[in-house]
Protein backbone atom coordinates (compact mmCIF):
# COMPACT_ATOMS: atom_id res chain seq x y z
CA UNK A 1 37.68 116.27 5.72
CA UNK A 2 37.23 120.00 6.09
CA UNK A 3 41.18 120.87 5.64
CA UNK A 4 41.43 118.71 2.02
CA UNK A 5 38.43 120.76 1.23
CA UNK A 6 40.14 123.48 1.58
CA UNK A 7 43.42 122.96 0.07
CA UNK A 8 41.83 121.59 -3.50
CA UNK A 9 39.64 124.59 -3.45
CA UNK A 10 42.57 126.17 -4.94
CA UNK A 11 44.27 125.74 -8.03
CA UNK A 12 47.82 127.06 -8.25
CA UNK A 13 49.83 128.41 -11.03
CA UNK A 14 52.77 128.27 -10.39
CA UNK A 15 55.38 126.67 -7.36
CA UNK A 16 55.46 129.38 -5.27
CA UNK A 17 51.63 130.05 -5.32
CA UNK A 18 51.35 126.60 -4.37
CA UNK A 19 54.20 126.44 -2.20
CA UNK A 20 52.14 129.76 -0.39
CA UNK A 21 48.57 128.08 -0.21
CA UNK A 22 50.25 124.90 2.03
CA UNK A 23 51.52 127.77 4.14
CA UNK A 24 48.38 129.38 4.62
CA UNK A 25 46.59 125.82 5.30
CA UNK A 26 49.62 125.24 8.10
CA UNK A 27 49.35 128.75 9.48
CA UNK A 28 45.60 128.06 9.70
CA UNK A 29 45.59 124.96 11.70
CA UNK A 30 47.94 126.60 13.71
CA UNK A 31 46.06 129.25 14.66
CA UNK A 32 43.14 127.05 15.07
CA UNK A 33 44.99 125.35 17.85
CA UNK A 34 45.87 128.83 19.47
CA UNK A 35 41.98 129.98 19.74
CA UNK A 36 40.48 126.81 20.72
CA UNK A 37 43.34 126.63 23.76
CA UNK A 38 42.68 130.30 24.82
CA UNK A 39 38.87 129.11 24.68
CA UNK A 40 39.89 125.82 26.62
CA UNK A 41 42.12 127.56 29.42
CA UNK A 42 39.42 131.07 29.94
CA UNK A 43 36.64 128.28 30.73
CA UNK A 44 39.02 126.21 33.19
CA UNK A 45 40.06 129.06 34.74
CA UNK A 46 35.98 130.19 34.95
CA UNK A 47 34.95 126.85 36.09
CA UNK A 48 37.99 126.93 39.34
CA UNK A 49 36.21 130.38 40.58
CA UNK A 50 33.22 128.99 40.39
CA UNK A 51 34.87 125.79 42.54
CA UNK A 52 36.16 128.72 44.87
CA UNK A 53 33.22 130.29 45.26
CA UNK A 54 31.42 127.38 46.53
CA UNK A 55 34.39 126.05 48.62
CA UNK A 56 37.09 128.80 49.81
CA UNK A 57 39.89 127.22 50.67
CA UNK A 58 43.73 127.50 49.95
CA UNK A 59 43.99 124.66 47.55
CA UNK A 60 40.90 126.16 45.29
CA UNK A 61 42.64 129.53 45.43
CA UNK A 62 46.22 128.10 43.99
CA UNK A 63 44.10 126.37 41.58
CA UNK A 64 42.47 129.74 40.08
CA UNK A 65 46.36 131.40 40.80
CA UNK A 66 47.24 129.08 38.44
CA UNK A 67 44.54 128.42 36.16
CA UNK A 68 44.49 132.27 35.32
CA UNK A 69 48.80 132.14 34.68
CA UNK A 70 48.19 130.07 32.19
CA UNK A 71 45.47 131.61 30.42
CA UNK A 72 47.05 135.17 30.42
CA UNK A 73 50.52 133.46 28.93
CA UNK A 74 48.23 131.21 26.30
CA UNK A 75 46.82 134.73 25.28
CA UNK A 76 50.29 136.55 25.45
CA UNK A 77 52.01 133.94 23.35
CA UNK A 78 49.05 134.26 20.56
CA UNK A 79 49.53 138.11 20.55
CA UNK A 80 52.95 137.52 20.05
CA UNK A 81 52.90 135.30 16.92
CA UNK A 82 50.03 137.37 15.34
CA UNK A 83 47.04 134.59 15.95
CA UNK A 84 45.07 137.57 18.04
CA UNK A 85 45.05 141.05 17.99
CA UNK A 86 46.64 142.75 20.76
CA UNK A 87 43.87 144.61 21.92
CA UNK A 88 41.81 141.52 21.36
CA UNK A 89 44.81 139.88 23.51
CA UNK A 90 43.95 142.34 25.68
CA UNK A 91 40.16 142.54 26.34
CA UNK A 92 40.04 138.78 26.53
CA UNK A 93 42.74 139.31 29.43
CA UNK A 94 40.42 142.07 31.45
CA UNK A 95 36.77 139.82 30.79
CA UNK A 96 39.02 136.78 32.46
CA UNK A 97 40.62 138.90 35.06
CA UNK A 98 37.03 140.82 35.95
CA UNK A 99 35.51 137.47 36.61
CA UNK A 100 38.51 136.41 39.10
CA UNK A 101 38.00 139.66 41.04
CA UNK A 102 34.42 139.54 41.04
CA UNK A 103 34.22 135.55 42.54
CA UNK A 104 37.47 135.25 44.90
CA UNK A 105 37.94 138.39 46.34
């Protein structure tokens, strides 16, 4: 409901004004997806150190290893096509990585 909101919001000129606004609305949803996976993947990767921390053992540990690989590329890959900030990239990276050092090691 929300994204046809948004689209007739609008009204274009001409075809390349409208051809821009289904762009945006694409890029958009896009992005969407990007944040709410970097969301998704930091809170797995919190949730397996707090697993760790209540049961050390070699299978928990992969399972952060892991966890945390997949979250850093997530966040890499959204620097890379302009859906974060770099230095936004790169704080959510240290806050993620702070909390591994601080409950497995």
């Amino acid at each position: 409901m929300m994204e046809t909101l948004y689209l007739s919001t609008f009204v274009a000129n001409n075809k390349s004004a409208k051809k821009r606004i289904q762009i945006a609305e694409r890029n958009r949803l896009i992005n969407k997806s990007y944040k709410s996976t970097v969301r998704t993947l930091t809170k797995k990767t919190l949730e397996s150190c707090e697993k760790y921390k209540k049961n050390p053992n070699e299978d928990n540990k992969n399972l952060v290893k892991t966890s945390l690989n997949k979250a850093f590329s997530l966040i890499d890959k959204a620097v890379k096509k302009n859906v974060l900030h770099k230095n936004n990239g790169a704080n959510k990276k240290s806050k993620i990585n702070n909390f591994v050092k601080n409950y497995t090691y």
